[in-house]
C-alpha atoms as a PDB file:
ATOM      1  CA  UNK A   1      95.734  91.839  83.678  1.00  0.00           C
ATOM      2  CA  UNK A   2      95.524  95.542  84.758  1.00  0.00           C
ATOM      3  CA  UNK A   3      98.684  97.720  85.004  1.00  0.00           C
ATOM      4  CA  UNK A   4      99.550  98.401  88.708  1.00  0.00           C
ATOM      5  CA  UNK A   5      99.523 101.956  90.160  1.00  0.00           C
ATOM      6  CA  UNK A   6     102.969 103.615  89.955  1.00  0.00           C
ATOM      7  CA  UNK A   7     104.761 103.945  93.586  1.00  0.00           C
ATOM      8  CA  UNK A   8     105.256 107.449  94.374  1.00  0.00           C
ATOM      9  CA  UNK A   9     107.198 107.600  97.575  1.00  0.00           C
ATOM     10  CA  UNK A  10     109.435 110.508  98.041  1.00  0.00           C
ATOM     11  CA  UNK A  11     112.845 109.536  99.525  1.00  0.00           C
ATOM     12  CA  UNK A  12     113.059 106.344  97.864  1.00  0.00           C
ATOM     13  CA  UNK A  13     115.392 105.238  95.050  1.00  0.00           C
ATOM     14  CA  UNK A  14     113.891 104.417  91.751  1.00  0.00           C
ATOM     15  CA  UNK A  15     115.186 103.320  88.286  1.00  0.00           C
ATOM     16  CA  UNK A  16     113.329 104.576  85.815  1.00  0.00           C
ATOM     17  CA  UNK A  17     113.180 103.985  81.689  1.00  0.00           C
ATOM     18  CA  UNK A  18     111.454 105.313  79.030  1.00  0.00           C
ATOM     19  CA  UNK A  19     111.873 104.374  75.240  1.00  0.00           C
ATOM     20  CA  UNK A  20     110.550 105.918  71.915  1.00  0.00           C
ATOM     21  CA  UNK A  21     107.564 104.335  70.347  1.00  0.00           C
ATOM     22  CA  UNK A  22     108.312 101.114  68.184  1.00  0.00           C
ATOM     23  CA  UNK A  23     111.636 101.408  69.926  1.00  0.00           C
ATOM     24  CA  UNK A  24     112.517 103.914  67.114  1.00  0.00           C
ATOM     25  CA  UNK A  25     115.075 107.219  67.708  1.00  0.00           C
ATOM     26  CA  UNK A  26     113.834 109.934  70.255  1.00  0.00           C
ATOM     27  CA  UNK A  27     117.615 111.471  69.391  1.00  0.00           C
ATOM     28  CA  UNK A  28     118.880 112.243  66.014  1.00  0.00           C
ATOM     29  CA  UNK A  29     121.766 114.414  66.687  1.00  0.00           C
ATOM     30  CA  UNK A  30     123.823 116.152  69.413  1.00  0.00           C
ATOM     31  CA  UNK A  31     121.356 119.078  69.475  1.00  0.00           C
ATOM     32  CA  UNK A  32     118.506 116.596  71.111  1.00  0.00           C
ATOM     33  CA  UNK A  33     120.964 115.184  73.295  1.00  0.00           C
ATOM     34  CA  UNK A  34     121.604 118.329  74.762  1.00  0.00           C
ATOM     35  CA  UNK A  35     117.950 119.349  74.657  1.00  0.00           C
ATOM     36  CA  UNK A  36     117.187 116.532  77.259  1.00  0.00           C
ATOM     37  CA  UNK A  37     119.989 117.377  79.402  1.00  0.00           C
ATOM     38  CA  UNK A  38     118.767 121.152  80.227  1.00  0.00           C
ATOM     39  CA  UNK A  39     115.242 120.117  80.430  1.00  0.00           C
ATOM     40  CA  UNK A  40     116.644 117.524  83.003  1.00  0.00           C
ATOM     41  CA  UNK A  41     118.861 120.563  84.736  1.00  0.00           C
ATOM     42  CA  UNK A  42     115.850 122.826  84.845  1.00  0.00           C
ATOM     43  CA  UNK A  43     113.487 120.206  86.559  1.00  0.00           C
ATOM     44  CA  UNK A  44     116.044 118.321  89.332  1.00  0.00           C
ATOM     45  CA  UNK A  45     118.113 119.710  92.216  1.00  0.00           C
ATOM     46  CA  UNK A  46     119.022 118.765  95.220  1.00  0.00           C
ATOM     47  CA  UNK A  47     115.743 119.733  97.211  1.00  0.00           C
ATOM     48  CA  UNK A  48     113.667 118.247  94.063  1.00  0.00           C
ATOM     49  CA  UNK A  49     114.848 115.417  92.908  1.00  0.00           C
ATOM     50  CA  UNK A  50     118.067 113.808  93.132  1.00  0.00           C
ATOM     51  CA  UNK A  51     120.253 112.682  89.653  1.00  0.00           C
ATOM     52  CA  UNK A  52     122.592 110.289  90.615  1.00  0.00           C
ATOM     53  CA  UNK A  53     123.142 108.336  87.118  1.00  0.00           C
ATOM     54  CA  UNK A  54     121.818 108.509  83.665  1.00  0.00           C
ATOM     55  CA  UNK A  55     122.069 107.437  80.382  1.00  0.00           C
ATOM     56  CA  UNK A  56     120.851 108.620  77.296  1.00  0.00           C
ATOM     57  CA  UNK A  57     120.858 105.899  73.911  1.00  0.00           C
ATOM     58  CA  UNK A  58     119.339 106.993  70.858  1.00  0.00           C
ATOM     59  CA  UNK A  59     115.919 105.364  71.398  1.00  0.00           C
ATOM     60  CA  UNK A  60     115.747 105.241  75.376  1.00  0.00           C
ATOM     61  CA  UNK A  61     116.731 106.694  78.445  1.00  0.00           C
ATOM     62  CA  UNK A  62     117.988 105.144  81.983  1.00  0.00           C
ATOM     63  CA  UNK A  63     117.632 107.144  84.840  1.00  0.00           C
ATOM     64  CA  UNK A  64     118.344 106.665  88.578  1.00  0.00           C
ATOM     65  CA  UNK A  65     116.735 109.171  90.996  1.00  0.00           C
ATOM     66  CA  UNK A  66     115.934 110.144  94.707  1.00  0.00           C
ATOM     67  CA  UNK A  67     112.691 112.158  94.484  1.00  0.00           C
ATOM     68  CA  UNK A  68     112.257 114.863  97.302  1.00  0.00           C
ATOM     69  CA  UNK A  69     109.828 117.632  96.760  1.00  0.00           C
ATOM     70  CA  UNK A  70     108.576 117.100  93.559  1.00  0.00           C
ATOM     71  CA  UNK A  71     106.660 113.870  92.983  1.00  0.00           C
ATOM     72  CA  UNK A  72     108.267 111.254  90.809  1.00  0.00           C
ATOM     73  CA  UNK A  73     104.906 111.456  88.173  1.00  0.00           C
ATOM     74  CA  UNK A  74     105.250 115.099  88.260  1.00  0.00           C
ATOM     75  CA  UNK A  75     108.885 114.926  87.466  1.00  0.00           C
ATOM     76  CA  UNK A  76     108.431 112.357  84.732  1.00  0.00           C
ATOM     77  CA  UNK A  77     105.635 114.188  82.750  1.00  0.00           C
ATOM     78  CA  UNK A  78     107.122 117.658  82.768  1.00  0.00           C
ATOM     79  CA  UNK A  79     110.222 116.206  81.003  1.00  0.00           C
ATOM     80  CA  UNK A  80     108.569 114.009  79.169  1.00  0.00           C
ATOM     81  CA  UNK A  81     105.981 116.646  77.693  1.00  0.00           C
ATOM     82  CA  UNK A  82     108.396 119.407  77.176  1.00  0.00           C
ATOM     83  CA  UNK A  83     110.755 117.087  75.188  1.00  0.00           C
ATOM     84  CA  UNK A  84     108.030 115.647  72.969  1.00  0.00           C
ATOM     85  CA  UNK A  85     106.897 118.746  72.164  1.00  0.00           C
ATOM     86  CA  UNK A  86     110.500 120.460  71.158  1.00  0.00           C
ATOM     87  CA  UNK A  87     111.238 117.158  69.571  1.00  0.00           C
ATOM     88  CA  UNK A  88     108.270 117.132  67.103  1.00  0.00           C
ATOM     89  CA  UNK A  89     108.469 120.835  66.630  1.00  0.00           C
ATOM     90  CA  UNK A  90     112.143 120.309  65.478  1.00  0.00           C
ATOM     91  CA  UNK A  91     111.591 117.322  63.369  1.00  0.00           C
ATOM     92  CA  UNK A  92     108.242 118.299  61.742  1.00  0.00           C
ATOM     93  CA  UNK A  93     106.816 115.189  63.160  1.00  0.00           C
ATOM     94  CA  UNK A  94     103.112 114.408  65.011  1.00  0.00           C
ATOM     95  CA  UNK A  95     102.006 111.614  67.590  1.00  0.00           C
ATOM     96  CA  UNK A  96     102.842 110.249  70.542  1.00  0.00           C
ATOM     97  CA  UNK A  97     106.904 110.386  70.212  1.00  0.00           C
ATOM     98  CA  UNK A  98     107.771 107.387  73.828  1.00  0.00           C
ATOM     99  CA  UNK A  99     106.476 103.674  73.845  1.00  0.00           C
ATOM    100  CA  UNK A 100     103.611 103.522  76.660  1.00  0.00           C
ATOM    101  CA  UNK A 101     104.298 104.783  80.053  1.00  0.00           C
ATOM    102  CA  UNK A 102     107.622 105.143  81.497  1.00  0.00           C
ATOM    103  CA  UNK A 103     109.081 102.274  83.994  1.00  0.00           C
ATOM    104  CA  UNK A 104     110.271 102.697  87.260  1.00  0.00           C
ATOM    105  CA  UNK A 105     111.092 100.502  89.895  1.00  0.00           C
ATOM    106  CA  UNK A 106     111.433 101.403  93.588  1.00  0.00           C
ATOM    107  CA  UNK A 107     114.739 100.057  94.485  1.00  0.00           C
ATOM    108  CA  UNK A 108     116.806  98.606  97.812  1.00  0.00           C
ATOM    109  CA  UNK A 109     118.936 101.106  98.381  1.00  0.00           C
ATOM    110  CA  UNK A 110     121.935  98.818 100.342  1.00  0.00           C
ATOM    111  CA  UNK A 111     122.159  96.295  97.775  1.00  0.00           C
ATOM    112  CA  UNK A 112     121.478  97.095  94.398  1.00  0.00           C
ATOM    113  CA  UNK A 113     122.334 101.408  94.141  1.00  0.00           C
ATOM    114  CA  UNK A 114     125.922 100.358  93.484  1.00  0.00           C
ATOM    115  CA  UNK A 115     124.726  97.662  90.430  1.00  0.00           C
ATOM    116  CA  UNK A 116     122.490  99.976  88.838  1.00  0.00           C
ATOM    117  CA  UNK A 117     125.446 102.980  88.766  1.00  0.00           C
ATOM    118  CA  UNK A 118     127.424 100.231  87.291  1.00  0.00           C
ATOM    119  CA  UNK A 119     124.805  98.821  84.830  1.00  0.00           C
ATOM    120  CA  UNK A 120     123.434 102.025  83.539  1.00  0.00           C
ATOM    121  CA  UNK A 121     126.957 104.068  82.698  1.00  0.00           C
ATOM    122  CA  UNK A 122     127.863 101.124  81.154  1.00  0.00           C
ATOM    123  CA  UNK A 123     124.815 100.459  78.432  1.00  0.00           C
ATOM    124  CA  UNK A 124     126.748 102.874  75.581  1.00  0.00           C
ATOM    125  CA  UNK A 125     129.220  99.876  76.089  1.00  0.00           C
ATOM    126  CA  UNK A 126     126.906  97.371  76.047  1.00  0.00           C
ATOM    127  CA  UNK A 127     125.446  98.431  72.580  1.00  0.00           C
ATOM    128  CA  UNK A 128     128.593  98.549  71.136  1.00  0.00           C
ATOM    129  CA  UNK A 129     127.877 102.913  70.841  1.00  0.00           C
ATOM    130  CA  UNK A 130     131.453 103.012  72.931  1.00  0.00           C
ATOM    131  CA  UNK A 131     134.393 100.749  73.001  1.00  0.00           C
ATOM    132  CA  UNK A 132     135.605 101.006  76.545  1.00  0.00           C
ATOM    133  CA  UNK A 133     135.800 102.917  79.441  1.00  0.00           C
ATOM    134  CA  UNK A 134     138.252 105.187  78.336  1.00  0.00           C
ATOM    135  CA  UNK A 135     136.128 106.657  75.061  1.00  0.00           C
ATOM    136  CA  UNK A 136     133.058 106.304  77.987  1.00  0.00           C
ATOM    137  CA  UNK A 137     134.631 109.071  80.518  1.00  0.00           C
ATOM    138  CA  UNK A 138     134.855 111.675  77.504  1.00  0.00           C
ATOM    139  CA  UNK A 139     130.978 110.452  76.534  1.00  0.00           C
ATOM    140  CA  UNK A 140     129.068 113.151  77.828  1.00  0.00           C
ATOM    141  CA  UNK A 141     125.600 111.725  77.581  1.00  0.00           C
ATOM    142  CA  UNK A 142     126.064 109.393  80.823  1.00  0.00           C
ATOM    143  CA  UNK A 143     126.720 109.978  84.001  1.00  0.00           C
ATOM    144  CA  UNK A 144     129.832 108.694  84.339  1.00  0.00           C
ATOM    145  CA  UNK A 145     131.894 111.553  82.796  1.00  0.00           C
ATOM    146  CA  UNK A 146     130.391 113.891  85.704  1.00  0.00           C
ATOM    147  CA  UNK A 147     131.408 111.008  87.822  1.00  0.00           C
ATOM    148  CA  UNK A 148     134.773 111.149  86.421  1.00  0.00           C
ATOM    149  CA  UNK A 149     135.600 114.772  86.465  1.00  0.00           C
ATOM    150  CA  UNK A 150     135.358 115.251  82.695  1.00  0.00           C
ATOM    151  CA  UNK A 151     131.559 116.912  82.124  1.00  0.00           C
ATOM    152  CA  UNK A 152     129.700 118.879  84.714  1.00  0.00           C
ATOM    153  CA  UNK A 153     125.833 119.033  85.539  1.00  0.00           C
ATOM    154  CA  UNK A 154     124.389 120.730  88.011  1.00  0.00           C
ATOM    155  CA  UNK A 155     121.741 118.330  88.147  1.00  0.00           C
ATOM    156  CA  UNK A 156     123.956 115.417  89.153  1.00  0.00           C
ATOM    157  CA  UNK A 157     124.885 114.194  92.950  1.00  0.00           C
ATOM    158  CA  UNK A 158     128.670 113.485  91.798  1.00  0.00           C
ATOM    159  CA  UNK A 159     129.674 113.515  95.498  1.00  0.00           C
ATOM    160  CA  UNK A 160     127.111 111.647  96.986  1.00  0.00           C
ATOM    161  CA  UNK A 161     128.221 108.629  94.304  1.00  0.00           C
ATOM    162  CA  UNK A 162     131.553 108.962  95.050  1.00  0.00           C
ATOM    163  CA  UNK A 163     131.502 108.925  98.867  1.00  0.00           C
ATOM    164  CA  UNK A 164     130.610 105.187  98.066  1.00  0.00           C
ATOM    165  CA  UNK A 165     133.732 104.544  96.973  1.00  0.00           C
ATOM    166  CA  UNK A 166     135.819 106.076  99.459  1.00  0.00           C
ATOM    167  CA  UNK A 167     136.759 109.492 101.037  1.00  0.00           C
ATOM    168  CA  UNK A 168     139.679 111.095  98.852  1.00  0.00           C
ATOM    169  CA  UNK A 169     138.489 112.320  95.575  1.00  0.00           C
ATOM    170  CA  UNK A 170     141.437 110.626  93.191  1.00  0.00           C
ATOM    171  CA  UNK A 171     140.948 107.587  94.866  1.00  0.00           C
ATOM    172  CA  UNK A 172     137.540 107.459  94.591  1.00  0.00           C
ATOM    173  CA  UNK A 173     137.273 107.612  91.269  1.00  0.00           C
ATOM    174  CA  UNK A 174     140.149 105.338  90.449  1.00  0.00           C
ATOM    175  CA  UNK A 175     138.082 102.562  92.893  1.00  0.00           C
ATOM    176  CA  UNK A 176     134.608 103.542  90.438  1.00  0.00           C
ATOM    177  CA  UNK A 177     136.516 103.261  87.576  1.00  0.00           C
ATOM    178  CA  UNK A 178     138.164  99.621  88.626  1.00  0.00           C
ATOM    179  CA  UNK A 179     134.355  98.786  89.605  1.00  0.00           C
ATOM    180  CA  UNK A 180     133.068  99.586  86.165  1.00  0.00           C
ATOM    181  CA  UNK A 181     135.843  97.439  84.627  1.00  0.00           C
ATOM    182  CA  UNK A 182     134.513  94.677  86.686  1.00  0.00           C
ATOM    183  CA  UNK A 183     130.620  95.010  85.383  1.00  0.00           C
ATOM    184  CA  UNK A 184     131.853  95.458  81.217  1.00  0.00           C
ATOM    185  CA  UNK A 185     131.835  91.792  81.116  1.00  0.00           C
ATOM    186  CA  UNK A 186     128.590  90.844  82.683  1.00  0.00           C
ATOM    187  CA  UNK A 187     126.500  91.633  79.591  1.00  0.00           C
ATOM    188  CA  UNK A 188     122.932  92.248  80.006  1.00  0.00           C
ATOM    189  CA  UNK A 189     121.411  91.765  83.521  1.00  0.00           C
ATOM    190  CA  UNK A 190     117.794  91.038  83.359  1.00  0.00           C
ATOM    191  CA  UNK A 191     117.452  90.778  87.020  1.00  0.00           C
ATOM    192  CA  UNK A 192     117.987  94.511  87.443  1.00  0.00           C
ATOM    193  CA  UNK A 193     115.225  95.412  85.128  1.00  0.00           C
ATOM    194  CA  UNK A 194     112.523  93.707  86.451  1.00  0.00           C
ATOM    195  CA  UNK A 195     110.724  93.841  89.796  1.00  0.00           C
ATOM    196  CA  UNK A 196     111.731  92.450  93.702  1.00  0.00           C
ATOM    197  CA  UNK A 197     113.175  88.912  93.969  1.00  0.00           C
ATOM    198  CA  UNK A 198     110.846  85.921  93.479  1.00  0.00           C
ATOM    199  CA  UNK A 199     111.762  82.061  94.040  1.00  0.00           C
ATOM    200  CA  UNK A 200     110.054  80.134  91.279  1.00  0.00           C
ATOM    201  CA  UNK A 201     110.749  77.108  93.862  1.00  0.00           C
ATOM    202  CA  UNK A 202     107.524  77.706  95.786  1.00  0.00           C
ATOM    203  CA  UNK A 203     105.839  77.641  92.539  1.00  0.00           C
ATOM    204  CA  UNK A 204     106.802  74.340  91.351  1.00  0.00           C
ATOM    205  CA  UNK A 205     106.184  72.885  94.480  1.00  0.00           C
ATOM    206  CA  UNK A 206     103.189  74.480  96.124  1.00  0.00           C
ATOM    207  CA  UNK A 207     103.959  72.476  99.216  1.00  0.00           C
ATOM    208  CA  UNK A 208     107.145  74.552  99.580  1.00  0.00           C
ATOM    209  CA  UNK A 209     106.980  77.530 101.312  1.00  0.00           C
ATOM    210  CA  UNK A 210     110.978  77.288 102.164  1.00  0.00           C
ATOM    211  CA  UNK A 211     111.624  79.994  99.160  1.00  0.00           C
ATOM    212  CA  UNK A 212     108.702  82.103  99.012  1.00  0.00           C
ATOM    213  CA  UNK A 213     109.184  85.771  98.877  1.00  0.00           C
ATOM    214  CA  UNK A 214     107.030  88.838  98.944  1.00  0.00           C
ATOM    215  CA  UNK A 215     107.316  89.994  95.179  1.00  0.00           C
ATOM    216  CA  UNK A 216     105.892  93.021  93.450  1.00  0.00           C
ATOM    217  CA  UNK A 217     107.105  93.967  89.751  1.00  0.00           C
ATOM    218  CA  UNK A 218     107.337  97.985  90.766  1.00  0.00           C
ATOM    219  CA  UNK A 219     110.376  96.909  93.407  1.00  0.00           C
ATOM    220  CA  UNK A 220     113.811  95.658  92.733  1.00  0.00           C
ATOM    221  CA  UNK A 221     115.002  94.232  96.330  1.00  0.00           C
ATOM    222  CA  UNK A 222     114.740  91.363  98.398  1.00  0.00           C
ATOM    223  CA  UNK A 223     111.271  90.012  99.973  1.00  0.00           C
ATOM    224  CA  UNK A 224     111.357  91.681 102.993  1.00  0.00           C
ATOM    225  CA  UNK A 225     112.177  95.142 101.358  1.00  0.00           C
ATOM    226  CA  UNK A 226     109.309  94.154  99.010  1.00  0.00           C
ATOM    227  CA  UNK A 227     106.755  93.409 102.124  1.00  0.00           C
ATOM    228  CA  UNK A 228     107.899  96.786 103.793  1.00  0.00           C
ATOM    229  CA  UNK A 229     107.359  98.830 100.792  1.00  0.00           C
ATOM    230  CA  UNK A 230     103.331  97.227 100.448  1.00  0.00           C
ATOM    231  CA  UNK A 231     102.661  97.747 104.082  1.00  0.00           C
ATOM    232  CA  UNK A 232     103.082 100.868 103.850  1.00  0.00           C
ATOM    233  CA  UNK A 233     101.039 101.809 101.005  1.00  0.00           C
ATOM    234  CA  UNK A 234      98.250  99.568 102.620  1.00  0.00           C
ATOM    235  CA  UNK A 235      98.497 101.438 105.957  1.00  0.00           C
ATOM    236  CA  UNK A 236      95.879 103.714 106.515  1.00  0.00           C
ATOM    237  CA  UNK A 237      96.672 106.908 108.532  1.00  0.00           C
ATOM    238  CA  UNK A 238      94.427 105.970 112.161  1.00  0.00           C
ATOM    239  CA  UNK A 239      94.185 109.706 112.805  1.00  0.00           C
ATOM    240  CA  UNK A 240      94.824 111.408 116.395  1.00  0.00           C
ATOM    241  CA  UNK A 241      94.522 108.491 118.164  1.00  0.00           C
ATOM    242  CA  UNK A 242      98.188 106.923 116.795  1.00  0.00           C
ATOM    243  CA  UNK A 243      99.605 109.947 116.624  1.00  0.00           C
ATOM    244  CA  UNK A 244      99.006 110.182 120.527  1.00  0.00           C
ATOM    245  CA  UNK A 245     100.367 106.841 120.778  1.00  0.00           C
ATOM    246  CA  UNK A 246     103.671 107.357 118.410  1.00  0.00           C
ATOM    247  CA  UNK A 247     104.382 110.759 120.724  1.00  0.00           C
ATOM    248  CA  UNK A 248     104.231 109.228 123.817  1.00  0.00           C
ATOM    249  CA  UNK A 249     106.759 106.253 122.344  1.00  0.00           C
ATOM    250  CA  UNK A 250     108.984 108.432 121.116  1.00  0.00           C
ATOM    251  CA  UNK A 251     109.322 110.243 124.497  1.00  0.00           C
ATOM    252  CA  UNK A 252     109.451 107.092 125.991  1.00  0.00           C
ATOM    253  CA  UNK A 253     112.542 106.595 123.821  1.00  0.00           C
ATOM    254  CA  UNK A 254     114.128 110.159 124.079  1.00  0.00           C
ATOM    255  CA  UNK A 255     113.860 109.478 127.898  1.00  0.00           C
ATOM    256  CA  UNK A 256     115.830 106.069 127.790  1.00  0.00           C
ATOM    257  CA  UNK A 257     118.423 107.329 125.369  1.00  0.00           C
ATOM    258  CA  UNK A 258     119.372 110.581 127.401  1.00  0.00           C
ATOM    259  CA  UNK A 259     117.905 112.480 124.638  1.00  0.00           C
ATOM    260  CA  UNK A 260     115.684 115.321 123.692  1.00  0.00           C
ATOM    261  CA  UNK A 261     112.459 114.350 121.392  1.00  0.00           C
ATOM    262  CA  UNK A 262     113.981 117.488 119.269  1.00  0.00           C
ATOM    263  CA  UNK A 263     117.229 115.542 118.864  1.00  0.00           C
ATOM    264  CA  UNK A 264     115.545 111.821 118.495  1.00  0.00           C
ATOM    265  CA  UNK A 265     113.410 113.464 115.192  1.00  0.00           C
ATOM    266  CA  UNK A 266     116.377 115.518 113.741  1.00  0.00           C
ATOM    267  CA  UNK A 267     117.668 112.930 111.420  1.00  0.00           C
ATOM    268  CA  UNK A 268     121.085 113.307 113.132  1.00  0.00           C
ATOM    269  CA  UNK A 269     123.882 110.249 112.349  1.00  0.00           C
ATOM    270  CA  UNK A 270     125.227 110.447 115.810  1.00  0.00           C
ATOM    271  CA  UNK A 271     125.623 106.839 117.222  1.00  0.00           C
ATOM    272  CA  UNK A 272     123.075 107.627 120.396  1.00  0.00           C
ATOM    273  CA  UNK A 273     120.515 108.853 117.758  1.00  0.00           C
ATOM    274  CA  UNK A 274     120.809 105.982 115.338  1.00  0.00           C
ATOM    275  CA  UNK A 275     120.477 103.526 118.114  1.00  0.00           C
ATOM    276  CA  UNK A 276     117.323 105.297 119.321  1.00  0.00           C
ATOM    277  CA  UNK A 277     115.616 106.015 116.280  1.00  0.00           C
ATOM    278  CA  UNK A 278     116.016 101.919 115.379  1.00  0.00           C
ATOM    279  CA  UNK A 279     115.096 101.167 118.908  1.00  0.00           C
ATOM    280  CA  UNK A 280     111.760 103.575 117.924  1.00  0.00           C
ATOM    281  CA  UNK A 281     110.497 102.605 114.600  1.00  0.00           C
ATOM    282  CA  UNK A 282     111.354  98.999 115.704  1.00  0.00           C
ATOM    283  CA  UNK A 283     108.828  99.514 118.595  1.00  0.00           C
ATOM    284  CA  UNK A 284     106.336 101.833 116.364  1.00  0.00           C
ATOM    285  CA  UNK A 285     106.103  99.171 113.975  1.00  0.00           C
ATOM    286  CA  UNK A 286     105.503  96.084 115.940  1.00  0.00           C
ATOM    287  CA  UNK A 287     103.200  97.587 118.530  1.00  0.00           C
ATOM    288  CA  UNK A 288     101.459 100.461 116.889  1.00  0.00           C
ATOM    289  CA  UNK A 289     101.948  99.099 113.211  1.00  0.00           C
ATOM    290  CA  UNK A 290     102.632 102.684 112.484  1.00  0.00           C
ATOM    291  CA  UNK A 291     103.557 103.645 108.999  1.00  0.00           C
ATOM    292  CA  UNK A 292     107.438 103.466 107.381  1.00  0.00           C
ATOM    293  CA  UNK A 293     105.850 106.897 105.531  1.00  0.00           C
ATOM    294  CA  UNK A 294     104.780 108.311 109.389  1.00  0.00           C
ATOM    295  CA  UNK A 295     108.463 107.451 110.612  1.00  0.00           C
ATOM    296  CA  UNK A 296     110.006 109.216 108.022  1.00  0.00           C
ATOM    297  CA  UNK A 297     108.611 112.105 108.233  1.00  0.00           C
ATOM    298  CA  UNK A 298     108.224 112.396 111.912  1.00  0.00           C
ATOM    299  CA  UNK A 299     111.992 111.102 112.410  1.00  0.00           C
ATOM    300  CA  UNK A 300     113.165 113.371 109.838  1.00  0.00           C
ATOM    301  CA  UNK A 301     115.315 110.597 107.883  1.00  0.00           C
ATOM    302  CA  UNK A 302     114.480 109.364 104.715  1.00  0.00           C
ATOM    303  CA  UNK A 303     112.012 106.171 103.981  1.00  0.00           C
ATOM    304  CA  UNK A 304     114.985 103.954 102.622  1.00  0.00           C
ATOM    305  CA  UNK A 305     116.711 104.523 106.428  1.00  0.00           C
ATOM    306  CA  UNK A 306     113.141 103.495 108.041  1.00  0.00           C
ATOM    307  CA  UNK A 307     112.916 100.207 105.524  1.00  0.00           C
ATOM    308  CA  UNK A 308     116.374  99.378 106.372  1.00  0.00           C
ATOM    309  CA  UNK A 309     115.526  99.277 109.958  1.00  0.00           C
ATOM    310  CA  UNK A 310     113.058  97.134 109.340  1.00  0.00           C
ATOM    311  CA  UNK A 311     114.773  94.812 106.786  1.00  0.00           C
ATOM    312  CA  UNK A 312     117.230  94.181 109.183  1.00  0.00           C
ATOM    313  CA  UNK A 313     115.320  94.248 112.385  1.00  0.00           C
ATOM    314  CA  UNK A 314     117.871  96.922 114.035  1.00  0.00           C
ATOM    315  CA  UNK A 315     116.235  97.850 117.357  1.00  0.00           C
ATOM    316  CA  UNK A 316     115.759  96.636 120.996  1.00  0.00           C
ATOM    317  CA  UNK A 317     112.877  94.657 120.885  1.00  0.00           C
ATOM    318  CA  UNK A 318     112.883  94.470 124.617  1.00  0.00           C
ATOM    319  CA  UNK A 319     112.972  97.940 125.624  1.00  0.00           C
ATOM    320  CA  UNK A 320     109.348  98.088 126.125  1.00  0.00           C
ATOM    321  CA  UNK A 321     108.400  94.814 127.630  1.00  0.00           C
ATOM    322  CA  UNK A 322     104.891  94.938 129.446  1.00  0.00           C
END
């Protein structure tokens, strides 16, 4: 069976691993470690590509990113190439240095960002590289010392993680750490490596349709994330004639809201703004089937905010009634 096309949609989430061919070493010593970890600082930023957890094990590499600018592909195969090629240099070594392409799955943002902060930090743990949490914070080839206060990269969006776990810095930190104590004993969690949900029920009994869900091996997150995610890579852009149609909603909206269009498309949290921008992709995308990726960038929030709308149906359905 052919390989699916990566996804490639900026403002998403992904997870993405890459390993060293015949799972052998693509680090042999602190010097490659480190190597990584600038070409990493040199490629992401905040306007780029977002770094919220990593972690680097001697023959593969977990990484959890927002891209912005640069595309996720682009990303991948600058700091993929540029390591390969100091690698081999350094090692006297020729041929193709990772295991096939790299993996990444788009992810639901809501439920599983926590898990995978959790469930990468912890893998030195895992394979038995660290003991516990303690030796992990002074470990400076995972996120979780940034996270902790102990290692600083430029790269990584320390405060953005932490505002997850609560609004006073010490506290934060001592709720993350309590929260990575709680994932050491899980072990290895297979359902975080592999694509959106799927109920085998359906498939034992094709007469079911009680658990079928929308699955696709490139997503991690529930069917309904899953079916937003494909319409929108299916939706074709209609041209001038839904553009005319999404402009004169959105005014429609502005005018019932008491607000500017200006204000409705700045991305602002503001209560009014929140409830109008749900109350207008909720109407774009029943009535005009308009794009999540036309929402985005035309409401000026990113396409996780637009699927979450979606997924959970936010929006007065009745405020444009014929």
């Amino acid at each position: 069976m052919p390989r699916l096309p990566r996804l490639d949609i900026p403002g998403l989430i992904y997870h993405v691993i890459f390993r060293g061919i015949e799972r052998k070493e693509i680090f042999r010593g602190d010097a490659d470690f480190k190597e990584l970890l600038s070409r990493l600082s040199s490629l992401a930023g905040a306007e780029d590509m977002k770094v919220y957890g990593f972690a680097l094990m001697p023959n593969h590499v977990h990484l959890l990113v927002r891209p912005l600018k640069m595309a996720l592909p682009t990303f991948m195969r600058r700091l993929l190439t540029g390591y390969a090629i100091y690698f081999n240099r350094k090692h006297r070594r020729a041929g193709h240095l990772f295991q096939n392409r790299y993996k990444s799955f788009a992810v639901e943002e809501d439920t599983y960002f926590l898990e995978l902060i959790r469930y990468i930090h912890l893998n030195p743990v895992r394979a038995g590289i660290i003991s516990d949490l303690d030796r992990l914070v002074l470990y400076p080839y995972t996120g979780y010392s940034a996270l902790m206060g102990r290692t600083k990269y430029s790269f990584m969006e320390v405060d953005e993680v932490l505002l997850n776990f609560g609004g006073n810095l010490k506290g934060a930190r001592q709720s993350l750490k309590e929260f990575m104590e709680g994932g050491v004993a899980l072990g290895r969690q297979a359902h975080l490596l592999g694509g959106g949900l799927k109920r085998s029920l359906a498939k034992l009994d094709p007469e079911s349709k009680r658990d079928l869900q929308a699955y696709d091996e490139r997503i991690l997150g529930s069917g309904l994330f899953v079916e937003a995610i494909l319409k929108d890579i299916d939706k074709g852009d209609k041209g001038a004639q839904e553009d005319s149609l999404l402009k004169e909603l959105l005014d429609r909206v502005a005018t019932h809201y008491n607000l500017s269009l200006p204000e409705l498309c700045s991305g602002s949290r503001r209560k009014v703004v929140s409830k109008a921008r749900a109350a207008a992709v909720f109407n774009a995308t029943k009535r005009l089937g308009t794009s999540p990726r036309v929402l985005s960038q035309v409401l000026g929030v990113a396409p996780s905010t637009i699927y979450d709308i979606i997924r959970l149906e936010k929006g007065e359905g009745e405020l444009f009634q014929d």
